[in-house]
Each structure stands twice: as C-alpha cells, then as structure tokens.
Protein backbone atom coordinates (compact mmCIF):
# COMPACT_ATOMS: atom_id res chain seq x y z
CA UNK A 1 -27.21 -7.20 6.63
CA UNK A 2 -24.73 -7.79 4.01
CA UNK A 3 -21.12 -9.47 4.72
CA UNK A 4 -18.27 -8.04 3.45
CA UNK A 5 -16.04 -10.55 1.61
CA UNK A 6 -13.19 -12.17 3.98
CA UNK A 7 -9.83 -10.00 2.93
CA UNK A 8 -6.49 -11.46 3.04
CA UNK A 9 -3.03 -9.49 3.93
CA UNK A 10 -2.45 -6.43 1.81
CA UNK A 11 0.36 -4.43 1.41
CA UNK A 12 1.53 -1.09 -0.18
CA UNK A 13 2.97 -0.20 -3.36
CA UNK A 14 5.25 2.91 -4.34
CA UNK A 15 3.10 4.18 -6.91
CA UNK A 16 6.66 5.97 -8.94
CA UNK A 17 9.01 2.52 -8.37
CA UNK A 18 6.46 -0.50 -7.15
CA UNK A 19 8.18 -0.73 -3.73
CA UNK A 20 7.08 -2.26 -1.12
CA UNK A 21 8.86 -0.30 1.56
CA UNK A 22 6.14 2.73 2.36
CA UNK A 23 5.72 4.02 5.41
CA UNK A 24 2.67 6.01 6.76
CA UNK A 25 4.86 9.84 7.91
CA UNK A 26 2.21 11.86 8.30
CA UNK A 27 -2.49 11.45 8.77
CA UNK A 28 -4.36 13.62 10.48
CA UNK A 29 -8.59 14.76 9.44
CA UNK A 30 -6.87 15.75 6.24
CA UNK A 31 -5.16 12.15 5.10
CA UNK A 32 -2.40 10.43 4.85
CA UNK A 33 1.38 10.87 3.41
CA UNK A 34 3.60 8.39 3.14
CA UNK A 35 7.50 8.04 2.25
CA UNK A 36 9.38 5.26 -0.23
CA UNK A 37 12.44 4.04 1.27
CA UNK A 38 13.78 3.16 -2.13
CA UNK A 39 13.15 6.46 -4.07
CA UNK A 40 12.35 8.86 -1.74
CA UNK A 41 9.00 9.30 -2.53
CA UNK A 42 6.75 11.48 -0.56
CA UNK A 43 2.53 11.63 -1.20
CA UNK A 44 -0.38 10.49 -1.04
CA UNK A 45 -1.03 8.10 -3.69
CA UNK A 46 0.05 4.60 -3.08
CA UNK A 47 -1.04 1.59 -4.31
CA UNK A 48 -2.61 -1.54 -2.18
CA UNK A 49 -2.41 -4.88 -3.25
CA UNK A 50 -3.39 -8.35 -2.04
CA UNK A 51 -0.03 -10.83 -1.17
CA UNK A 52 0.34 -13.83 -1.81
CA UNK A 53 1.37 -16.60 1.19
CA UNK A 54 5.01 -16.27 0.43
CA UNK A 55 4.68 -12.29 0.94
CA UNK A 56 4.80 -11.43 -3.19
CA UNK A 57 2.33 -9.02 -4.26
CA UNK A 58 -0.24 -10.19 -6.33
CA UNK A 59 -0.77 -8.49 -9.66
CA UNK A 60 -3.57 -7.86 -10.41
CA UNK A 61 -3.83 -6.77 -14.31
C-alpha cells in the first residue's frame, strides 16, 4: 500500500482577483460553486494553494 504524502493547510484562491475570501454556495452530485467576496465572483474554478505558517499563500510558480 502506498502512503500519500503528509499535506499541510490549503486554502482557496479567486481564480479572476487571487482572493482568498471564497466560499463554497452551492455542491451537490454535479460539483461545486463558489462566490468571491472581493469581486463577486461566482464558478467553479478556483484555485488551491498550500499556506505558509503565518497564513500567506504559497506561490507556487
């Protein structure tokens, strides 16, 4: 059996202004939607990205 490797805290990012204030709205069998605070974004793309101990997402590119 293979181990997955150990995953630290993630978070979610507004895929139209990089927020981090998304909130799941809507998941059902079909998927998810979720809603930007900051610019009223509605879909469901986002991003996910690890954080760093002082809560800063990490880039990754």
């Amino acid at each position: 059996m293979r181990r997955r490797p150990k995953r630290g805290k993630t978070v979610l990012l507004c895929p139209k202004c990089g927020s981090v204030r998304v909130s799941l709205i809507a998941g059902s069998i079909l998927g998810q939607v979720y809603h930007c605070q900051k610019c009223d974004y509605q879909g469901s793309l986002v991003f996910e990205t690890d954080v760093a101990d002082d809560g800063t997402p990490i880039s990754q590119g």
